[in-house]
Protein backbone atom coordinates (compact mmCIF):
# COMPACT_ATOMS: atom_id res chain seq x y z
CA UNK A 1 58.68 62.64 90.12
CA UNK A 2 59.70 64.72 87.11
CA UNK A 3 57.66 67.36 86.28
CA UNK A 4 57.06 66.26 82.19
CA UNK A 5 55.66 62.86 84.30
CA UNK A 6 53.21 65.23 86.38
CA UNK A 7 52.42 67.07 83.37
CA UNK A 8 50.65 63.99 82.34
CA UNK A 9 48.43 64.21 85.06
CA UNK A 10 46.17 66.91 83.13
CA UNK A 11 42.20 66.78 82.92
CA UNK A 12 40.82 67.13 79.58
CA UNK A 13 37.65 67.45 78.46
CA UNK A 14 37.16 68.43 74.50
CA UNK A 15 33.92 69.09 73.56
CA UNK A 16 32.63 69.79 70.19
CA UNK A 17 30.81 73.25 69.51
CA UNK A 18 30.65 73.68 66.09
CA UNK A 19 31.20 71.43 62.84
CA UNK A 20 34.66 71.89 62.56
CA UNK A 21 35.59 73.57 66.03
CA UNK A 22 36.27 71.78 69.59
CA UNK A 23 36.92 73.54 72.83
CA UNK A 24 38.99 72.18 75.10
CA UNK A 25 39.54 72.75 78.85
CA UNK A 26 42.30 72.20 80.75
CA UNK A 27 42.59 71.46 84.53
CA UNK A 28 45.92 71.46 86.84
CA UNK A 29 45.59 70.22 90.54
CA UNK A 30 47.24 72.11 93.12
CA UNK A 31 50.05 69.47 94.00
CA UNK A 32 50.78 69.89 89.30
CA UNK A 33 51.13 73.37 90.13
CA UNK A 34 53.15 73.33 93.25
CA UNK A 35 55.69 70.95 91.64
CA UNK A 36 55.75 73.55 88.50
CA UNK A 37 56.25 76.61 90.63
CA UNK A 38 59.03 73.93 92.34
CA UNK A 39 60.56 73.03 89.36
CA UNK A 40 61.00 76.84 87.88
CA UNK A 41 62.33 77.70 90.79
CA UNK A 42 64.93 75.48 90.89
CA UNK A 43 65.57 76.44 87.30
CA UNK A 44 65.78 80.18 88.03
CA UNK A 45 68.06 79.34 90.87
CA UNK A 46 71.11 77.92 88.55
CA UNK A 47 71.71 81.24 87.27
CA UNK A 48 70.23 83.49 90.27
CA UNK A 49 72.72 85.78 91.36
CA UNK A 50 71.13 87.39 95.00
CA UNK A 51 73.25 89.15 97.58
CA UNK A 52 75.17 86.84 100.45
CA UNK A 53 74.57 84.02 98.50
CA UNK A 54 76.63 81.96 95.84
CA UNK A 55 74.98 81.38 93.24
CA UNK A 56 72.54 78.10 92.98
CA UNK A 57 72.91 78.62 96.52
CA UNK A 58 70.29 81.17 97.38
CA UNK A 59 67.06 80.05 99.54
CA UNK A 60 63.78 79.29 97.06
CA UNK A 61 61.81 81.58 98.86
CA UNK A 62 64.12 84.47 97.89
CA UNK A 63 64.26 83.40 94.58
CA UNK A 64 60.56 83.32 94.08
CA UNK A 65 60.26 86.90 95.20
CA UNK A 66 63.14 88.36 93.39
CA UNK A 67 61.91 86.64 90.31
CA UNK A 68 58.47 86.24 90.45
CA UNK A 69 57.48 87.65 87.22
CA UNK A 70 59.64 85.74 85.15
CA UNK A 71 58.84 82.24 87.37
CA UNK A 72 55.43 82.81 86.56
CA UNK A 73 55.90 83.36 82.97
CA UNK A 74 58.08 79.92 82.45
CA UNK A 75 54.99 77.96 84.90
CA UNK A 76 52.10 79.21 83.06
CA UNK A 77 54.18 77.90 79.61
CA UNK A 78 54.98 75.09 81.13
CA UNK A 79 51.63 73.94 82.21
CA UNK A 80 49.71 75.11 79.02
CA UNK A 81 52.33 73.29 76.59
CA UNK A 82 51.85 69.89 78.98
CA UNK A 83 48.07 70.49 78.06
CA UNK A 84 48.74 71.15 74.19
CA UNK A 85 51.18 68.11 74.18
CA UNK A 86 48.55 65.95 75.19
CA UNK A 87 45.81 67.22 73.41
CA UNK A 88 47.47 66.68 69.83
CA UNK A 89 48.55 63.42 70.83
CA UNK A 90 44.57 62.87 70.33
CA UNK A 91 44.51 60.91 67.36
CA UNK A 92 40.95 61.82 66.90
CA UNK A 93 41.46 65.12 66.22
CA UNK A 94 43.05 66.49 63.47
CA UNK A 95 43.63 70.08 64.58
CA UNK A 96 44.74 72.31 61.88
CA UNK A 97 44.70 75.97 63.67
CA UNK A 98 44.61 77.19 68.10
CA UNK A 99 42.35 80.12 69.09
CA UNK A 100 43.50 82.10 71.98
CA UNK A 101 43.72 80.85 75.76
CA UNK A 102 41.47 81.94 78.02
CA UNK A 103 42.10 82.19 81.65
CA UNK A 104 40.21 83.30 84.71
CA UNK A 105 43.28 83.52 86.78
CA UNK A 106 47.03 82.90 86.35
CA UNK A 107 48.86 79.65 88.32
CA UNK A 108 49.26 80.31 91.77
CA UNK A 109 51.14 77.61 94.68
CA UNK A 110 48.12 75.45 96.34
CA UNK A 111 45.27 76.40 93.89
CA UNK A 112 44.38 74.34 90.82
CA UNK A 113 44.82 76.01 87.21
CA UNK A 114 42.77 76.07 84.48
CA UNK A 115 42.21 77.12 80.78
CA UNK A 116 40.18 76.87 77.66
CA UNK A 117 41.18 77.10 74.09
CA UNK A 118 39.23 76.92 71.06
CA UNK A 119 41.15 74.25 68.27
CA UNK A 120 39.70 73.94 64.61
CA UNK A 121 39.53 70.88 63.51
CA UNK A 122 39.91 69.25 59.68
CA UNK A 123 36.66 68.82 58.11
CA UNK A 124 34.98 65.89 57.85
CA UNK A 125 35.89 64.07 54.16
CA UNK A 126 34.17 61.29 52.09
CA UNK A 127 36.90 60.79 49.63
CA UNK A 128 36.00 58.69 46.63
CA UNK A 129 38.27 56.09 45.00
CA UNK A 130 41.53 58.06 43.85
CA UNK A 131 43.65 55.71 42.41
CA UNK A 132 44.18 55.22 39.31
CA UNK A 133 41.57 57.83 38.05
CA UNK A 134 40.68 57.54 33.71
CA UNK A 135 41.53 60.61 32.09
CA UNK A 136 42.41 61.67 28.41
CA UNK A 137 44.75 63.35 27.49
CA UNK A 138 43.78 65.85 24.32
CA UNK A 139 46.67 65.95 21.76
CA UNK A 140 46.57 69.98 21.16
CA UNK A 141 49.17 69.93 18.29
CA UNK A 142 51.71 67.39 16.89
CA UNK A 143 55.43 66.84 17.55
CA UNK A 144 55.71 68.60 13.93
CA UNK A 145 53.65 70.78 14.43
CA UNK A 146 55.11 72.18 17.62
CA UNK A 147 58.54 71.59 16.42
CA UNK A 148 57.60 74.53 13.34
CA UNK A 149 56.41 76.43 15.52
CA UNK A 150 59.48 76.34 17.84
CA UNK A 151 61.58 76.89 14.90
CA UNK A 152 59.26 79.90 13.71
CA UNK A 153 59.50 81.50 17.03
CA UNK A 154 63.16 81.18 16.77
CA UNK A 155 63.58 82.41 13.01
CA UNK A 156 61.65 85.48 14.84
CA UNK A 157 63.90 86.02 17.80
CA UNK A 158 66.82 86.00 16.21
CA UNK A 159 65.54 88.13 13.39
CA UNK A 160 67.33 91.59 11.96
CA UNK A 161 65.87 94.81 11.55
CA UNK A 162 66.61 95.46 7.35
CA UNK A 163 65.92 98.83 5.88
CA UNK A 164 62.61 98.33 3.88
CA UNK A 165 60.53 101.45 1.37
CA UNK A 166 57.15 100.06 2.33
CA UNK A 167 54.94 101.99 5.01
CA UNK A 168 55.74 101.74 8.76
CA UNK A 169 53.79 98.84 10.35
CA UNK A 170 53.09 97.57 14.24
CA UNK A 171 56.76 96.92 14.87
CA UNK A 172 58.62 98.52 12.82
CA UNK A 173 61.60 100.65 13.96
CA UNK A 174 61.93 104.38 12.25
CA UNK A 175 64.36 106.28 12.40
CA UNK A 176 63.46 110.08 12.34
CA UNK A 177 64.25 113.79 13.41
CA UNK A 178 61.28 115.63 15.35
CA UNK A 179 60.31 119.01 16.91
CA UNK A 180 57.85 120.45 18.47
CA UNK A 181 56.24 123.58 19.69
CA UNK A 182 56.92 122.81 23.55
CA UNK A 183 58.58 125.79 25.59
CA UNK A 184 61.71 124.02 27.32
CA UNK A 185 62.13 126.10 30.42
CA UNK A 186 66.00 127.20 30.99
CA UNK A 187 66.32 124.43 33.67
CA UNK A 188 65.48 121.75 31.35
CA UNK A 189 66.78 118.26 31.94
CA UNK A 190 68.31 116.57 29.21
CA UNK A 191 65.78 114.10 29.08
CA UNK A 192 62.80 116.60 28.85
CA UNK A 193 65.52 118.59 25.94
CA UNK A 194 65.52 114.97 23.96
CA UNK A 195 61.07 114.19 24.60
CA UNK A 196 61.07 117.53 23.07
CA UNK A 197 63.47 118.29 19.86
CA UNK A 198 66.06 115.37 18.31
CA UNK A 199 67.97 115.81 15.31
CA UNK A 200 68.49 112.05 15.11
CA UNK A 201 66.06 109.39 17.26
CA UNK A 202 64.41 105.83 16.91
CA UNK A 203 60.77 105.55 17.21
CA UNK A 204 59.61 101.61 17.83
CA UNK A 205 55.78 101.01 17.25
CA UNK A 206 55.28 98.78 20.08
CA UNK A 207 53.31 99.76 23.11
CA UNK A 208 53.78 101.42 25.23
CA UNK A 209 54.38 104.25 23.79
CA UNK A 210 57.35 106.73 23.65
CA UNK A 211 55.02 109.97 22.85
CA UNK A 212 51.18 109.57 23.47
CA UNK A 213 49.44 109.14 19.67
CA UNK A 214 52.69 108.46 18.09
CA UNK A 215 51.62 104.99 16.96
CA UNK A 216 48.51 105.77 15.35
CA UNK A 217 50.04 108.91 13.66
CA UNK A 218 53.51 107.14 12.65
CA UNK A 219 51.60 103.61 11.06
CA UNK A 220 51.92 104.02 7.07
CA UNK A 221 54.67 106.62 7.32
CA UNK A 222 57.46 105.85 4.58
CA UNK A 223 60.51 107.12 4.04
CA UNK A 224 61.02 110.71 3.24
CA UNK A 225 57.38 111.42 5.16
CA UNK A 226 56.67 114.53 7.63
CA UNK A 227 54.30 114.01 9.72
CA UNK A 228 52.42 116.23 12.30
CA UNK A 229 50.45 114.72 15.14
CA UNK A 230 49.18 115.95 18.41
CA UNK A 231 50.24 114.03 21.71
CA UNK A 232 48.15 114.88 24.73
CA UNK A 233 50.45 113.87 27.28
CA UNK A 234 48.55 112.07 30.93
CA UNK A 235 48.89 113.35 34.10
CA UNK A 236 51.39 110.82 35.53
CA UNK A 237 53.65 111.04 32.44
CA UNK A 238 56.87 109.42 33.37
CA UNK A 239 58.77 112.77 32.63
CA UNK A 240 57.15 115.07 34.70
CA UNK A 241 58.07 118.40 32.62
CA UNK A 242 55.54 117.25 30.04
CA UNK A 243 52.87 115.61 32.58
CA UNK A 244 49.53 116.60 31.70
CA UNK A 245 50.71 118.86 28.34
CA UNK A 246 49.48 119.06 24.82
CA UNK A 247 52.32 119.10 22.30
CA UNK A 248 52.38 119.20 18.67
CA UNK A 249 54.86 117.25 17.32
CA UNK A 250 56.87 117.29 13.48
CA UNK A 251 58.38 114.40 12.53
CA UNK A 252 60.72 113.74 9.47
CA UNK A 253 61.04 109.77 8.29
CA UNK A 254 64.54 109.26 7.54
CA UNK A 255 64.47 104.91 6.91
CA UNK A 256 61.96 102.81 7.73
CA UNK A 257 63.31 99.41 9.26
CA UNK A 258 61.62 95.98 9.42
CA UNK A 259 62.41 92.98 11.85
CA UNK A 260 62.68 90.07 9.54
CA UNK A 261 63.23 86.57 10.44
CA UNK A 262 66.41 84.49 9.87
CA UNK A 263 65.21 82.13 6.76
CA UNK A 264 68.52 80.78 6.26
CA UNK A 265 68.72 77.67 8.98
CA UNK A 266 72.72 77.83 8.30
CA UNK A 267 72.82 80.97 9.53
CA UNK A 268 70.28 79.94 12.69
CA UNK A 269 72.33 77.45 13.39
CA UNK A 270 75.25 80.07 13.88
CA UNK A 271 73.54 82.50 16.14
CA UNK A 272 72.82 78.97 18.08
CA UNK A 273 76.29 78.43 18.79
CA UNK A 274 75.87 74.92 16.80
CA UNK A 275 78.20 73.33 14.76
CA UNK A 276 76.21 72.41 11.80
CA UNK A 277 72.04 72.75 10.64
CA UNK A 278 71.42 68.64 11.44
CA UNK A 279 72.65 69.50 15.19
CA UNK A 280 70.45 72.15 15.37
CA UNK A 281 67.78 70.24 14.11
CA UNK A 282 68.46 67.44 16.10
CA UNK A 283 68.40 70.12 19.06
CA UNK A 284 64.88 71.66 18.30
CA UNK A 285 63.32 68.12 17.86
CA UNK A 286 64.16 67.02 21.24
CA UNK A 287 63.15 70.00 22.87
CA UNK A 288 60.22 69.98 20.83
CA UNK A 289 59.94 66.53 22.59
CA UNK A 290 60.44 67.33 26.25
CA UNK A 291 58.01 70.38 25.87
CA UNK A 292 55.37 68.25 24.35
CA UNK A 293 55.76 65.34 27.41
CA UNK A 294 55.59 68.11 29.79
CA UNK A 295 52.58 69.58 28.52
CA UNK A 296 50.87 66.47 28.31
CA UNK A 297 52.04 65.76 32.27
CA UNK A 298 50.68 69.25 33.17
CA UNK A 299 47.27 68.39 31.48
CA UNK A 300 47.16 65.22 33.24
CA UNK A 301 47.82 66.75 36.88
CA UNK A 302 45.00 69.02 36.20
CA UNK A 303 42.64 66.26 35.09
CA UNK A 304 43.33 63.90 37.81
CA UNK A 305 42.74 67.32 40.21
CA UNK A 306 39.88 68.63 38.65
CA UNK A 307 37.90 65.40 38.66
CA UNK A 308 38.92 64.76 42.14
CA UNK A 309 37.85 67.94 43.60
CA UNK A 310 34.25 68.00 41.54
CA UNK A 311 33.82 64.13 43.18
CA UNK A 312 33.57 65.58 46.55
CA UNK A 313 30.34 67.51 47.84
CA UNK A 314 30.62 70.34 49.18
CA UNK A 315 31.51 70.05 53.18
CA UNK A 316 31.66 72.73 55.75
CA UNK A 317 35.12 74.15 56.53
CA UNK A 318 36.77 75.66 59.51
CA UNK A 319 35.61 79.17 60.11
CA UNK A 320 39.06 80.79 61.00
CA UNK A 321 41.24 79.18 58.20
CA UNK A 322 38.42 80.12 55.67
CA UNK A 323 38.41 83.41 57.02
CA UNK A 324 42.36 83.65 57.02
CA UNK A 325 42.23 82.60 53.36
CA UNK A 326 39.54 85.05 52.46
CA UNK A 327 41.55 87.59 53.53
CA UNK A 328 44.85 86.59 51.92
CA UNK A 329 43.02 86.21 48.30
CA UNK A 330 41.36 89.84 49.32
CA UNK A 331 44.89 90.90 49.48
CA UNK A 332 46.13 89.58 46.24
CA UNK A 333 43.20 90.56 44.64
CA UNK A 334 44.21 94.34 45.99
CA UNK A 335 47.59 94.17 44.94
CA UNK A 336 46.60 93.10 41.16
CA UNK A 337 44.13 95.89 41.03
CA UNK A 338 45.46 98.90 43.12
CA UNK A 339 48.50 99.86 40.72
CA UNK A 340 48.63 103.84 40.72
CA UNK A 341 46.83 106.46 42.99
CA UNK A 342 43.83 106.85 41.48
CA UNK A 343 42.98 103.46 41.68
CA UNK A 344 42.09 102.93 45.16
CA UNK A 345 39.26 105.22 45.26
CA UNK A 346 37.62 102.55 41.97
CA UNK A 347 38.77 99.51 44.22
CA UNK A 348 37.07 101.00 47.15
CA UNK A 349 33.69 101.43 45.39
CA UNK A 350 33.79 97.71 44.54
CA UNK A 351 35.18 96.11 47.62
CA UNK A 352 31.91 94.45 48.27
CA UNK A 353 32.42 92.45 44.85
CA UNK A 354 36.47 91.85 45.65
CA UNK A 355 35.36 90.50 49.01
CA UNK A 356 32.35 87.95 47.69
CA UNK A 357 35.46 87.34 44.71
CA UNK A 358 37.68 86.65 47.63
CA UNK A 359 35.42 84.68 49.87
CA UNK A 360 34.58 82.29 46.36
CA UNK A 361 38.66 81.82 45.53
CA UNK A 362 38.85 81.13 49.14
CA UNK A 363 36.84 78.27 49.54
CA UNK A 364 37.75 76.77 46.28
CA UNK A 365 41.03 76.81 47.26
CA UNK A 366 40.54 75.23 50.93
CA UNK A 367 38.19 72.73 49.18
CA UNK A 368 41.22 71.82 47.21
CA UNK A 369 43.87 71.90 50.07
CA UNK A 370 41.60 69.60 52.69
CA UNK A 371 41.20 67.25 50.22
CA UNK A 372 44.17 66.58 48.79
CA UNK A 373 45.77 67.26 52.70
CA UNK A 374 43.88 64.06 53.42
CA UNK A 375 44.69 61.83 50.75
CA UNK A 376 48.45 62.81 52.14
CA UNK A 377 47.46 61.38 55.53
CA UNK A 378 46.53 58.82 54.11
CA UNK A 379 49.63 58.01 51.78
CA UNK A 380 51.81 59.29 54.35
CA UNK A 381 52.84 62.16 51.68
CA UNK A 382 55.43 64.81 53.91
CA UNK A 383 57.05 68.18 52.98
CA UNK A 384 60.61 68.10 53.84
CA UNK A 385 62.70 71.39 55.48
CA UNK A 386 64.92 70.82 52.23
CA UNK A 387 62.11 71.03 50.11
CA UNK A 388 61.29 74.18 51.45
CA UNK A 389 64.62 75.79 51.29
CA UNK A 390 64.82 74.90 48.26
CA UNK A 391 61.80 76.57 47.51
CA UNK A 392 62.89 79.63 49.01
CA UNK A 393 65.96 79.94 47.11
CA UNK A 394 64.39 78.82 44.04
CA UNK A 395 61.84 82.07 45.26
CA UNK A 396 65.37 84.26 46.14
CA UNK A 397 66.86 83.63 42.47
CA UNK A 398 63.31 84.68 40.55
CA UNK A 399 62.88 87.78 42.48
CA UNK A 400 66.21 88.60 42.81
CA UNK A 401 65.93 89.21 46.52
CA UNK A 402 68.27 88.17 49.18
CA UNK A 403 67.89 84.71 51.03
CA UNK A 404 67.73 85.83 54.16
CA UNK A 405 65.18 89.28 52.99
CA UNK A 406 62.90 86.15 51.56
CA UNK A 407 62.86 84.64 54.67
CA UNK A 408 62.55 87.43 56.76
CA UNK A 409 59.39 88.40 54.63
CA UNK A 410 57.71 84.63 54.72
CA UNK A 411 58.79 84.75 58.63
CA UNK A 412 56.73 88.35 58.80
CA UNK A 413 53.66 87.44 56.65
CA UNK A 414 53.68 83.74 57.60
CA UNK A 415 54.51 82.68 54.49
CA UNK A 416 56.55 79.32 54.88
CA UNK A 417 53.20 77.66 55.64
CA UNK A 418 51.56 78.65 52.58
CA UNK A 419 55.01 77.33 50.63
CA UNK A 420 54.88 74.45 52.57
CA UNK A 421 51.15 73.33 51.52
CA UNK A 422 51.78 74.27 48.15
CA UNK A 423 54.53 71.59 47.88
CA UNK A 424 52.41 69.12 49.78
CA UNK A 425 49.73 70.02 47.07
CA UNK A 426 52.09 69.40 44.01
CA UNK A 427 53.29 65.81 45.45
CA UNK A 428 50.00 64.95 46.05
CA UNK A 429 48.89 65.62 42.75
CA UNK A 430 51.95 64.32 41.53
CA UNK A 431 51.08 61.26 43.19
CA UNK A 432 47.39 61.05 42.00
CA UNK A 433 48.78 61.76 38.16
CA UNK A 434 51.42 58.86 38.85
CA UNK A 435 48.77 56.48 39.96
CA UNK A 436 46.10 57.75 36.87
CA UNK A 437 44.95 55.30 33.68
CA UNK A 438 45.50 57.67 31.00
């Protein structure tokens, strides 16, 4: 009898021990183990290479000594994957993460085997009606209205800086000479040389800032101005020769310039690469379109989500994948927060509050995921493996890693499950916003 047939043969009894946790034990007879040990054996023997003998031709006996490590190994797999094959053909469990196996002794010839394993189970879910769920849909701003403010924004990129007399504003760009009274040491980089004397420079008032204070000091400066301002430079100053200093700085205004949008739509049409001002317009308006329609599907997804998720009570989750999650929002929480040196010591001192923040996101988000996981079920909603490699190179392009570093990182932090249930989550939504009265 084939050994996947014998396999069958497994005693399981799954009893429930918490809301959303089962524990199931396993039981082997001897004759299931003997054939196992009988069927590695013969396995190990195909390749077995023992002294005197050809090989596939060496006695069992000596092939169960020489390899009785690895024969062990492949039994013990063998017999606890029969088990997990037939316990998630149970179609009355919905088992969404495996605890570890516990064993009081490893398979041995003539003695029956036996294991337990904790499963987690999917929570139990009253799911109202979800088709074709009412929303509306709030009309933020018009099609003319967003189509002048598309073609502001792009008057504004496009836009020149054009010597002006009035006073330096947020900004502007000035061009000036400075000094100052800081002591260059004779090993000076030529950076440090240039933060500290220029006979010709730019100074932009945007953040951040090239010299600490110069924005405040610089702001109404004209052309022809000196001014003197003090710049008390921070301790991790990206050039280090002037980390932690106080200089005092002279600066001469030599033109004053002004970025100052494209008014003429001939010549926006021109920087646009189109061939006359109705093609542009043309352009702008259907763009103007397609953001508008997208906006108003993103506002619908939401809807039909939000509404969803506030239908359902509240309903006890699986420990371990709460805790998982916990501890993955804990981590993003940490990397948003914990930017330079000095800020561990503040995160630290809060960690009770990132943890409760954590432990909230958490279970907001699992809320989300069980729910909409079993409206998927229930539409027979899948995630393809070409909808998540297209993810990942979609992933590759935007951060401008390799493919294969991306997947190497996902394969390290288990990552392709998280991709894979936010695509699940974004058809299923999609579906629910497809199936909405609006």
């Amino acid at each position: 009898m084939a050994i996947d047939t014998l396999l069958e043969k497994v005693q399981i009894d799954v009893k429930e021990t918490d809301a959303c946790t089962r524990k199931m034990d396993a039981k082997y007879t001897a004759d299931v183990v003997d054939a196992a040990f009988k069927d590695a054996v013969k396995e190990a023997g195909k390749y077995a290479q023992l002294p005197g003998f050809r090989k596939g031709k060496a006695p069992a006996s000596l092939i169960l000594s020489k390899y009785k490590d690895y024969i062990l190994d492949d039994v013990t797999k063998v017999l606890q994957q029969g088990a997990f094959r037939k316990l998630t053909e149970n179609k009355d469990l919905d088992i969404v993460s495996f605890g570890q196996i516990k064993a009081e002794a490893k398979p041995e010839n003539g003695k029956e085997y036996a294991f337990s394993l904790e499963v987690e189970v999917a929570p139990e879910i009253k799911l109202p009606e979800y088709k074709g769920l009412k929303v509306k849909v709030e009309e933020k701003e018009t099609l003319d209205q967003h189509y002048e403010a598309q073609l502001k924004y792009i008057k504004n990129l496009y836009a020149e800086f054009l010597s002006v007399e009035d006073p330096a504003v947020a900004g502007d760009m000035l061009k000036v000479s400075y000094e100052s009274d800081f002591e260059l040491p004779e090993d000076a980089s030529a950076s440090l040389k240039r933060a500290a004397k220029a006979a010709e420079a730019w100074f932009y008032l945007t953040e951040p800032e090239q010299i600490p204070g110069m924005l405040k000091a610089m702001t109404g400066a004209k052309k022809g101005d000196e001014v003197k301002f003090k710049a008390d430079f921070p301790a991790d100053w990206r050039e280090p020769g002037l980390a932690g200093k106080s200089v005092n700085y002279t600066v001469k205004v030599v033109e004053v310039q002004r970025r100052v949008p494209i008014e003429s739509e001939e010549k926006l049409a021109e920087k646009l690469g189109m061939e006359n001002v109705e093609k542009m317009h043309d352009f702008l308006k259907k763009k103007a379109e397609n953001e508008l329609e997208e906006a108003r599907k993103a506002q619908i997804r939401e809807k039909v989500a939000d509404q969803l998720i506030s239908a359902v009570a509240d309903f006890e989750m699986p420990k371990g994948v709460l805790g998982m999650a916990a501890q993955r929002e804990f981590s993003r929480i940490a990397d948003q927060l914990v930017r330079k040196e000095e800020d561990v010591e503040k995160f630290k001192a809060e960690k009770d509050k990132h943890l409760e923040d954590a432990r909230k996101a958490a279970a907001a988000r699992m809320k989300r995921f069980f729910i909409l996981r079993k409206i998927a079920h229930a539409e027979n909603i899948t995630v393809s493996d070409e909808e998540v490699d297209m993810q990942i190179r979609q992933m590759s392009a935007y951060l401008g890693y390799k493919e294969k570093d991306v997947r190497k990182m996902l394969d390290n932090n288990g990552g392709y499950t998280e991709i894979q249930s936010d695509i699940l989550m974004g058809k299923v939504i999609d579906f629910l916003a497809g199936q909405a009265k609006v």
